[in-house]
C-alpha atoms as a PDB file:
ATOM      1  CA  UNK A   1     -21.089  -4.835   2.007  1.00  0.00           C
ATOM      2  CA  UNK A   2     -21.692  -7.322  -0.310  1.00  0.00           C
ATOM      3  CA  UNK A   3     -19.082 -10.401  -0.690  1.00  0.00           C
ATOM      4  CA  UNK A   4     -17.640 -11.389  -3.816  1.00  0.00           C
ATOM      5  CA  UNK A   5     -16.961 -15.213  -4.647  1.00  0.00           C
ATOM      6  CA  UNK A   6     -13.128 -14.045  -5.176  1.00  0.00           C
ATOM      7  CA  UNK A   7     -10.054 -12.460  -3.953  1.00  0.00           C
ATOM      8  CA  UNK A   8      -7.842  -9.517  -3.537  1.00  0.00           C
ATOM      9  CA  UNK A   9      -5.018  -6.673  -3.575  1.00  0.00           C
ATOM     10  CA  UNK A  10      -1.568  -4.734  -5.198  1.00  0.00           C
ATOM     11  CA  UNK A  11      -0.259  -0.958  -4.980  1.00  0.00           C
ATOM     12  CA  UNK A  12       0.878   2.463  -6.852  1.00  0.00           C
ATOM     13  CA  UNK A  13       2.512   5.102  -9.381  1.00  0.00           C
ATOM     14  CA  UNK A  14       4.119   2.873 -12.147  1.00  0.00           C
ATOM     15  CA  UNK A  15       7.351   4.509 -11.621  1.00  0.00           C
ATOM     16  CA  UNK A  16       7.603   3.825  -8.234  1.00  0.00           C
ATOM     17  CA  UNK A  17      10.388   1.163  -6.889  1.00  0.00           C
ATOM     18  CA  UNK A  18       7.908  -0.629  -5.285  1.00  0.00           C
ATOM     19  CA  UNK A  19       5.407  -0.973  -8.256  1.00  0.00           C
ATOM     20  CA  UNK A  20       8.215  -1.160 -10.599  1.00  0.00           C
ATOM     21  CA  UNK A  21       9.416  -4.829  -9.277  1.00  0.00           C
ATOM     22  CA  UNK A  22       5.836  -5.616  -8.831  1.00  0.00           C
ATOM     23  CA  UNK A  23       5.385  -5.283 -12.422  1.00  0.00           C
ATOM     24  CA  UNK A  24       8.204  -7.162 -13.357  1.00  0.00           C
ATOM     25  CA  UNK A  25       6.586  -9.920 -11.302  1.00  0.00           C
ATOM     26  CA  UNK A  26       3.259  -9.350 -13.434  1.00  0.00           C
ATOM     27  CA  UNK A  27       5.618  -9.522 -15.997  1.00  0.00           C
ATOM     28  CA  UNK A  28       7.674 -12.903 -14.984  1.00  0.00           C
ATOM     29  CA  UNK A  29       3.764 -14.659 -14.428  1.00  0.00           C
ATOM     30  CA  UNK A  30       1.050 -12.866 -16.331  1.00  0.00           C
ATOM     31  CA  UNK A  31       0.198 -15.702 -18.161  1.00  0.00           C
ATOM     32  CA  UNK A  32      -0.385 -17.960 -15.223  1.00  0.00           C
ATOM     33  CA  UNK A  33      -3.186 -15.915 -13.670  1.00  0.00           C
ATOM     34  CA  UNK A  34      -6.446 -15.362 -14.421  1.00  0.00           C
ATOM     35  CA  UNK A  35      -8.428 -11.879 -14.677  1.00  0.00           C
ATOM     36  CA  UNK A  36     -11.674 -10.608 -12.702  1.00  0.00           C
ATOM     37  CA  UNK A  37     -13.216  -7.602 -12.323  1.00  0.00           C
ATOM     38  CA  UNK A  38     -15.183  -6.273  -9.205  1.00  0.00           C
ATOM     39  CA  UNK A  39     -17.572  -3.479  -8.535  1.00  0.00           C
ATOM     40  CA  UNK A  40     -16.877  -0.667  -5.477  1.00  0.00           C
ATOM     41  CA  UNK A  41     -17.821  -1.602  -2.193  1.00  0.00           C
ATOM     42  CA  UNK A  42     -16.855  -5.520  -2.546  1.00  0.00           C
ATOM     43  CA  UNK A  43     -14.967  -7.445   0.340  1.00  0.00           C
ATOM     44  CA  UNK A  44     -12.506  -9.617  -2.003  1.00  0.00           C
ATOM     45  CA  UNK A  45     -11.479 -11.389   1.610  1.00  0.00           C
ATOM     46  CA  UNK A  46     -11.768 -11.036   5.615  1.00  0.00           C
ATOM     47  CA  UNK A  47      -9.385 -11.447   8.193  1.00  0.00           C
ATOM     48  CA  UNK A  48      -9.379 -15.331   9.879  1.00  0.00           C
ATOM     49  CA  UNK A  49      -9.672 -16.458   5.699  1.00  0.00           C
ATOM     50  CA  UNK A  50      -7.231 -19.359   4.483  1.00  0.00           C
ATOM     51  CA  UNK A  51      -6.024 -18.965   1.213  1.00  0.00           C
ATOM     52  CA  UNK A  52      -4.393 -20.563  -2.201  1.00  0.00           C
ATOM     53  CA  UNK A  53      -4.263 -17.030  -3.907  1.00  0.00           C
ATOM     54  CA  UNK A  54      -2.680 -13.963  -3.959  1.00  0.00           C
ATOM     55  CA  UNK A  55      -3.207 -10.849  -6.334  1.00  0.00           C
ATOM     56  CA  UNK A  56      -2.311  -7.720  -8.523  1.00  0.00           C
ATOM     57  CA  UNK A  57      -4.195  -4.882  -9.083  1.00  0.00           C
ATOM     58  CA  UNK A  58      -4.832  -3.877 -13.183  1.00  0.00           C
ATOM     59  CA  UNK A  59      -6.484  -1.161 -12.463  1.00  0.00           C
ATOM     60  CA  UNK A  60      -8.988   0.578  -9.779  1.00  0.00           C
ATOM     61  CA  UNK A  61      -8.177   0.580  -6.161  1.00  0.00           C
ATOM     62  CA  UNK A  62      -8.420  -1.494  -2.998  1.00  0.00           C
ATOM     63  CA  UNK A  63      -8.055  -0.207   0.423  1.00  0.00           C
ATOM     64  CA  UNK A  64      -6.301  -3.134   2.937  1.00  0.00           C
ATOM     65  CA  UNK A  65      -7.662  -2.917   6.482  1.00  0.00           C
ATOM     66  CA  UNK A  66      -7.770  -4.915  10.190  1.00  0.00           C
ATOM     67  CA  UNK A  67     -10.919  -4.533  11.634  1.00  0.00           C
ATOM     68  CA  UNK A  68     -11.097  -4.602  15.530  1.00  0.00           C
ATOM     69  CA  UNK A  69     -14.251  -5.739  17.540  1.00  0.00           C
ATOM     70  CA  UNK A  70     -16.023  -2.275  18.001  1.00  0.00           C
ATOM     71  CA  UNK A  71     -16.166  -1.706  14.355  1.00  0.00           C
ATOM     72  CA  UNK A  72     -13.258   0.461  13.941  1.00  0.00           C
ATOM     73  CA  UNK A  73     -11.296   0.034  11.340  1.00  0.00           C
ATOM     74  CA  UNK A  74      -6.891   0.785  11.285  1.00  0.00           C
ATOM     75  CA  UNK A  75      -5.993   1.294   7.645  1.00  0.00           C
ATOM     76  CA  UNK A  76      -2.436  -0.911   6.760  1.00  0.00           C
ATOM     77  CA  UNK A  77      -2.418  -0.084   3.057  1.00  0.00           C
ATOM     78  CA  UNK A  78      -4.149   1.545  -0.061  1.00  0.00           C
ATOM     79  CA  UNK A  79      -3.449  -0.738  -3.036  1.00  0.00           C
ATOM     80  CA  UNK A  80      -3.631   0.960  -5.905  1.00  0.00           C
ATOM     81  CA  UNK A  81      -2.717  -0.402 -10.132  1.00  0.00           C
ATOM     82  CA  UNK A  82       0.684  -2.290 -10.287  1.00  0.00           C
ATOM     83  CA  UNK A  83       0.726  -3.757  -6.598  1.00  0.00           C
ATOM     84  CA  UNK A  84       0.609  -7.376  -5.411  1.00  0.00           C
ATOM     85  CA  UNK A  85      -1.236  -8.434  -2.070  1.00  0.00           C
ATOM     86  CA  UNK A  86      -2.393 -11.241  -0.559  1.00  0.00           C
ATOM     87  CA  UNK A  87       1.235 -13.282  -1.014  1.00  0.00           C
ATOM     88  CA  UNK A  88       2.372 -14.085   2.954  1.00  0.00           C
ATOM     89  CA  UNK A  89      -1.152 -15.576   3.280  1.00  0.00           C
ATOM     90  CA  UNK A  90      -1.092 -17.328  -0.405  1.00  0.00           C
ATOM     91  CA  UNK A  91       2.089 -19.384   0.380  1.00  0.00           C
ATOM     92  CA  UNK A  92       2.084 -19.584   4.513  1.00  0.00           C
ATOM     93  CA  UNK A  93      -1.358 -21.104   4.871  1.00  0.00           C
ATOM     94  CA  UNK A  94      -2.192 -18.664   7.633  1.00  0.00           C
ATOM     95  CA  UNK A  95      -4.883 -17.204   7.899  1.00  0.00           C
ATOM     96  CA  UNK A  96      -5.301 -13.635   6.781  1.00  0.00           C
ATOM     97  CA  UNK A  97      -4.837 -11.114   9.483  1.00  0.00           C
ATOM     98  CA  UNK A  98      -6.180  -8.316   7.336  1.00  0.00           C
ATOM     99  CA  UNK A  99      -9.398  -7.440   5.072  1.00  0.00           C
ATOM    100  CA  UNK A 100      -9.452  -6.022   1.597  1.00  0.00           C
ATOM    101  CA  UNK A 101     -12.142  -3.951   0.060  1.00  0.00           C
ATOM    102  CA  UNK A 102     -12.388  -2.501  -3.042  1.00  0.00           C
ATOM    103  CA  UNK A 103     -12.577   1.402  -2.849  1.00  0.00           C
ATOM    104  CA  UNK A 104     -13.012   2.074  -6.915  1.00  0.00           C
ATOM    105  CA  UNK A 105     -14.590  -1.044  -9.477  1.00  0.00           C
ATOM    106  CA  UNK A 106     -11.595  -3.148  -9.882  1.00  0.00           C
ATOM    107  CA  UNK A 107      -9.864  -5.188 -12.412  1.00  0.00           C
ATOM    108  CA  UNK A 108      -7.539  -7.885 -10.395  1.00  0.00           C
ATOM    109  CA  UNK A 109      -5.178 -11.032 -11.373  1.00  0.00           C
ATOM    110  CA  UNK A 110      -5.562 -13.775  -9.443  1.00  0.00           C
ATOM    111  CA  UNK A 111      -2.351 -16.193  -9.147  1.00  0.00           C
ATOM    112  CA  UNK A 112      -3.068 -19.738  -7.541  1.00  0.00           C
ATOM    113  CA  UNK A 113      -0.319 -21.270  -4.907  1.00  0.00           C
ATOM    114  CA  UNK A 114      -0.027 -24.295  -7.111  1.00  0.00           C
ATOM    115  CA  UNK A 115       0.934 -22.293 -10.091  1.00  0.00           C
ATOM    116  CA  UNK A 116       3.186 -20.177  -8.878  1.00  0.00           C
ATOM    117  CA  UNK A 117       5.149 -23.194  -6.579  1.00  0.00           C
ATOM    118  CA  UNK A 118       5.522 -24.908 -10.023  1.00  0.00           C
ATOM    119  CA  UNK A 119       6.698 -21.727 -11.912  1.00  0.00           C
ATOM    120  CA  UNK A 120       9.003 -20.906  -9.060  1.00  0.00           C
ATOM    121  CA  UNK A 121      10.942 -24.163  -9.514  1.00  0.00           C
ATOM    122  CA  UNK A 122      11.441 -23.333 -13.067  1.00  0.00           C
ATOM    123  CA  UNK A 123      11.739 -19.586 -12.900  1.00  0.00           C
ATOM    124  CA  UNK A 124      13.696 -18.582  -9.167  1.00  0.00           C
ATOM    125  CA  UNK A 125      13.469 -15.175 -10.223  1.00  0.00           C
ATOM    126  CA  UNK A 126       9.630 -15.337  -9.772  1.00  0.00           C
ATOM    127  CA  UNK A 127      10.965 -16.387  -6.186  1.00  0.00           C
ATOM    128  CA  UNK A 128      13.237 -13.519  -5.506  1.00  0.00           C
ATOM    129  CA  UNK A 129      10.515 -10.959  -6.516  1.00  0.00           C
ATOM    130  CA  UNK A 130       7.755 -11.873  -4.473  1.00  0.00           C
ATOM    131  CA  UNK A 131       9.916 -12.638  -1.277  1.00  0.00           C
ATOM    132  CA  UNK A 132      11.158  -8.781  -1.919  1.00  0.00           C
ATOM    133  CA  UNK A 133       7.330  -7.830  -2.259  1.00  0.00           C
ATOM    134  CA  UNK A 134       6.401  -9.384   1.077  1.00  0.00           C
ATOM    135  CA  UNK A 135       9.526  -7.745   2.959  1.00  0.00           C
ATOM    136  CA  UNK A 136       8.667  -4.638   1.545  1.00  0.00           C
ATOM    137  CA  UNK A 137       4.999  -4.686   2.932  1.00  0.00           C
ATOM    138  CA  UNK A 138       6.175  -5.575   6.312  1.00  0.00           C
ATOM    139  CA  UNK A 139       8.743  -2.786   6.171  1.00  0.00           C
ATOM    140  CA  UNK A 140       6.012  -0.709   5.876  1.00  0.00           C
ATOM    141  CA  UNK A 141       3.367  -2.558   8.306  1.00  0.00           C
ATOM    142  CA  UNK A 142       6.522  -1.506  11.331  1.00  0.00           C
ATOM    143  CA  UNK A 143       6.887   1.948   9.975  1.00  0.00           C
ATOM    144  CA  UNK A 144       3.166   2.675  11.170  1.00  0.00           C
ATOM    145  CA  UNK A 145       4.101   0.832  14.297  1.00  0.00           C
ATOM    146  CA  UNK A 146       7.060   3.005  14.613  1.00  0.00           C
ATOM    147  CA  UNK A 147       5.453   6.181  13.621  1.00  0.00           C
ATOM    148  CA  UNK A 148       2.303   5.772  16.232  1.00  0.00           C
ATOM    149  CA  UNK A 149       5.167   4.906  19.560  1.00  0.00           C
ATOM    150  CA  UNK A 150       6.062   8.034  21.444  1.00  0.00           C
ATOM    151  CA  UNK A 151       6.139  10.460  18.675  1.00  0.00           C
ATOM    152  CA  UNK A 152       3.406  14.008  18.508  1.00  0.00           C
ATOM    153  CA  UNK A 153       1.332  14.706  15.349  1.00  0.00           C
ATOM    154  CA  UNK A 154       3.963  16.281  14.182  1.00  0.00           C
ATOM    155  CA  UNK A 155       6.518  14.063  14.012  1.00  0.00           C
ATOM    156  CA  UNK A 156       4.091  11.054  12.699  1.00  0.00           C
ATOM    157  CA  UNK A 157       2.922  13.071  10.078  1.00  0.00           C
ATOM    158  CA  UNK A 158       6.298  14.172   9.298  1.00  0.00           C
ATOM    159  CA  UNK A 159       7.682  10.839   9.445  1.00  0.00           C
ATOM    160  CA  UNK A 160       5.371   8.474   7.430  1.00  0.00           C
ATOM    161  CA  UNK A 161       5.079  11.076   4.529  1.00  0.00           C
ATOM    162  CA  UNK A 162       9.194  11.366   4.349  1.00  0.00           C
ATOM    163  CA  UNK A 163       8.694   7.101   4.416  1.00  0.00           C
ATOM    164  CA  UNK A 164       6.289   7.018   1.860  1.00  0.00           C
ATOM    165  CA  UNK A 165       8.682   9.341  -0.138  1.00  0.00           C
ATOM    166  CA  UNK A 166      10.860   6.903   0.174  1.00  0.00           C
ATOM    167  CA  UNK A 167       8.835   3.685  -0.609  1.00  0.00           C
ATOM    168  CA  UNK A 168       6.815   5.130  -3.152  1.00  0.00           C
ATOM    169  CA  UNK A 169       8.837   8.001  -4.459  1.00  0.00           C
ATOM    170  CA  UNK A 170       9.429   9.233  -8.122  1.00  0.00           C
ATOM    171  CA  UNK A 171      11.395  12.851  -9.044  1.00  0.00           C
ATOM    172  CA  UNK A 172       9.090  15.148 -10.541  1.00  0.00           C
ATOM    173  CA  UNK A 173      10.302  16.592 -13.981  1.00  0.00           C
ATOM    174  CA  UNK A 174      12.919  19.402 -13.355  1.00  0.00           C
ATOM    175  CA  UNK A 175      14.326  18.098  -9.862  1.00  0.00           C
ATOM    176  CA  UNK A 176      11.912  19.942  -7.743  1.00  0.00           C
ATOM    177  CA  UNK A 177      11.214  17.114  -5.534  1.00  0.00           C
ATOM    178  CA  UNK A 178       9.916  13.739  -5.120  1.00  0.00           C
ATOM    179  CA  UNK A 179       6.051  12.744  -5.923  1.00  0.00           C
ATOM    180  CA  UNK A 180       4.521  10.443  -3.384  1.00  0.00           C
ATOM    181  CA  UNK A 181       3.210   7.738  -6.300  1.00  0.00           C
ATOM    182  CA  UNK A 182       0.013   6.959  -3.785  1.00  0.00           C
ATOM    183  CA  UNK A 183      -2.999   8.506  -3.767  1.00  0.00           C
ATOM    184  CA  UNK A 184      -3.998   9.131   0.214  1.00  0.00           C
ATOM    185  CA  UNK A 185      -6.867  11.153   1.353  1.00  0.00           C
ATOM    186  CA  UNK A 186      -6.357  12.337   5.317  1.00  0.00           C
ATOM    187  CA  UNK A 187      -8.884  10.107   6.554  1.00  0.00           C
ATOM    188  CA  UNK A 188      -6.759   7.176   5.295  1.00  0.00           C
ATOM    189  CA  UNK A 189      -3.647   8.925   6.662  1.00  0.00           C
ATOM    190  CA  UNK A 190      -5.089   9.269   9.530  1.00  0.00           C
ATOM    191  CA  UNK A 191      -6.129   5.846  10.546  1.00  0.00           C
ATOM    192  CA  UNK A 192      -2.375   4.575   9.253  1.00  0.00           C
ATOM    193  CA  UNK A 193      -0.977   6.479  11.971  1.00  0.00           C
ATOM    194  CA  UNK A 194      -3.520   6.615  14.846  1.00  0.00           C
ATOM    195  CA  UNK A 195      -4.398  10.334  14.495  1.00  0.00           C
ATOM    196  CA  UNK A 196      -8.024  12.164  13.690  1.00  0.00           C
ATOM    197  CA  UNK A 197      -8.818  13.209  10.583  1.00  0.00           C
ATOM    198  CA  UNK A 198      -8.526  16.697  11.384  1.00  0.00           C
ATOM    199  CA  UNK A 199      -5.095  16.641  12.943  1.00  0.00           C
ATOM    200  CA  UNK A 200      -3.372  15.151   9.565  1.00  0.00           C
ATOM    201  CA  UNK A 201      -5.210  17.941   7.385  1.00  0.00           C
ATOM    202  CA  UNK A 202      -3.972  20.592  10.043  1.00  0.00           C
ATOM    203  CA  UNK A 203      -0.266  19.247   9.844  1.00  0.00           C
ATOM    204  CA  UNK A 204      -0.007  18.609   6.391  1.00  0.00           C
ATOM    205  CA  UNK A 205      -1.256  22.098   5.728  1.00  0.00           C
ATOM    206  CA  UNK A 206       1.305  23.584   8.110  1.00  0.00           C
ATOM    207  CA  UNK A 207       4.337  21.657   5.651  1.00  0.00           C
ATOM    208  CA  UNK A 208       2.254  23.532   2.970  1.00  0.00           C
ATOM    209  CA  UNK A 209       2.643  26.958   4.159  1.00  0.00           C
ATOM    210  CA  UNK A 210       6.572  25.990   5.418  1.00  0.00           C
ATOM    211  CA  UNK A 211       7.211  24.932   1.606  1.00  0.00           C
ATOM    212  CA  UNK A 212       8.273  21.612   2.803  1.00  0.00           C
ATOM    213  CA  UNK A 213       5.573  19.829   0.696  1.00  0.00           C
ATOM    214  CA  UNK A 214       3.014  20.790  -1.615  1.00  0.00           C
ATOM    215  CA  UNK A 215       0.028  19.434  -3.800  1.00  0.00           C
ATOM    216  CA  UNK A 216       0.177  18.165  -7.129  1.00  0.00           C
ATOM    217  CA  UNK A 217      -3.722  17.250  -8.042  1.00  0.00           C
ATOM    218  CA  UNK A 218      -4.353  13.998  -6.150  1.00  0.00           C
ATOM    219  CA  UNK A 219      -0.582  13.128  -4.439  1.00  0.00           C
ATOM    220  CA  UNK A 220       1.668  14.782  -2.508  1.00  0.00           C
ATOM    221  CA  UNK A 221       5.459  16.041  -3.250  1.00  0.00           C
ATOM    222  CA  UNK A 222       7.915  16.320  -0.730  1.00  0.00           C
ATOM    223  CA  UNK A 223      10.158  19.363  -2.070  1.00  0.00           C
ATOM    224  CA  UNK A 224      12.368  19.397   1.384  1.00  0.00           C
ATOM    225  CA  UNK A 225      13.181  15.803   2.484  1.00  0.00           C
ATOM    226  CA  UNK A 226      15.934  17.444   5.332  1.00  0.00           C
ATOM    227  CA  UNK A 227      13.381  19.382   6.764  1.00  0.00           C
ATOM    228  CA  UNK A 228      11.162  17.119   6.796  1.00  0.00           C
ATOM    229  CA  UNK A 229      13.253  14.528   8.504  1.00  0.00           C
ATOM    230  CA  UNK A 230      13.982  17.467  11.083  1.00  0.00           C
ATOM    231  CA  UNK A 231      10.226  17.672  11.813  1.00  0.00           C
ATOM    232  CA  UNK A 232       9.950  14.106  11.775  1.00  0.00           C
ATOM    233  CA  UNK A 233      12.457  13.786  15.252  1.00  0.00           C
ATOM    234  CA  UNK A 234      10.389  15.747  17.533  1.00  0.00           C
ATOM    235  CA  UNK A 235       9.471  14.174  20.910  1.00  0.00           C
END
């Protein structure tokens, strides 16, 4: 993989809760960052990195990941346009404890510590809206460690697609159900919640057939979030 000289991350659909305050933040600080653009296949940072940075997508998409010794990889997030990443590690001084690569060529706004420490004395809202980014991601980060503990393939599929609905949600036109705003293929599904490929494609197309989800091009839509919930206590 080659290694850029730079930095890293964000999230989703635009009209999403979670993009939606992320934007505001791009909003709130746009003109303190500065813009760079990466081709696919570029490692914007690794895991055991120290950083004065943190992130938000413009547009492409960048896959977050910890990588273990044997080469396997567990898939945390999929940042896609509108998303922030990078901030626990920006303003902590700890090192990162994930890796980010870009999946599509990116377009990415990088925010220095120094900037945003001085804006944030000026500006607390800045502060508010990042501290509700970071809670947000580790929300999510124990949802996958609560979806993988004692639970079938069932149930985890169940669960982190009726979470996701929830996190990254929007109603589609009409009322007939809520549009996961992420784009996830069942590979990265699959390594989110410690399942094989082949399991998550099986499972998601038995909510197909049951009419508790269905496809809409590249995301998902949850037309049944009660049944879904049902499915998502099984033992």
């Amino acid at each position: 993989m080659e290694r850029s000289p730079g930095y890293p991350r964000a999230v989703c659909d635009p009209s999403s809760p979670i993009v939606g305050a992320e934007s505001r933040i791009a909003e709130l600080c746009s003109h303190l960052g500065s813009v760079r653009r990466y081709p696919k296949g570029v490692l914007i940072y690794q895991q055991g990195e120290v950083s004065n940075r943190f992130y938000q997508l413009i547009s492409g998409q960048v896959r977050i990941f910890m990588g273990h010794p044997d080469g396997r990889e567990h898939v945390l997030a999929i940042v896609e346009p509108g998303g922030l990443f990078g901030e626990a590690a920006c303003f902590d001084e700890v090192p990162y404890y994930t890796s980010a690569l870009t999946v599509r060529p990116s377009t990415i706004r990088v925010f220095t510590r120094e900037a945003m420490l001085e804006a944030m004395r000026t500006q607390p809202d800045i502060m508010i809206e990042i501290l509700s980014s970071v809670i947000r991601k580790q929300r999510l980060f124990a949802l996958q460690l609560e979806t993988t503990m004692f639970r079938k393939a069932p149930a985890r599929v169940a669960l982190i697609l009726s979470k996701l609905a929830t996190y990254y949600g929007a109603p589609v036109a009409g009322g007939r159900g809520t549009r996961i705003g992420l784009h996830l293929s069942h590979e990265v599904l699959a390594s989110m919640i410690g399942l094989a490929r082949v399991t998550v494609t099986r499972e998601i197309g038995a909510l197909v057939r049951e009419g508790i989800i269905t496809r809409d091009k590249r995301h998902l839509i949850v037309l049944h979030r009660e049944r879904l919930l049902e499915r998502a206590q099984l033992a």
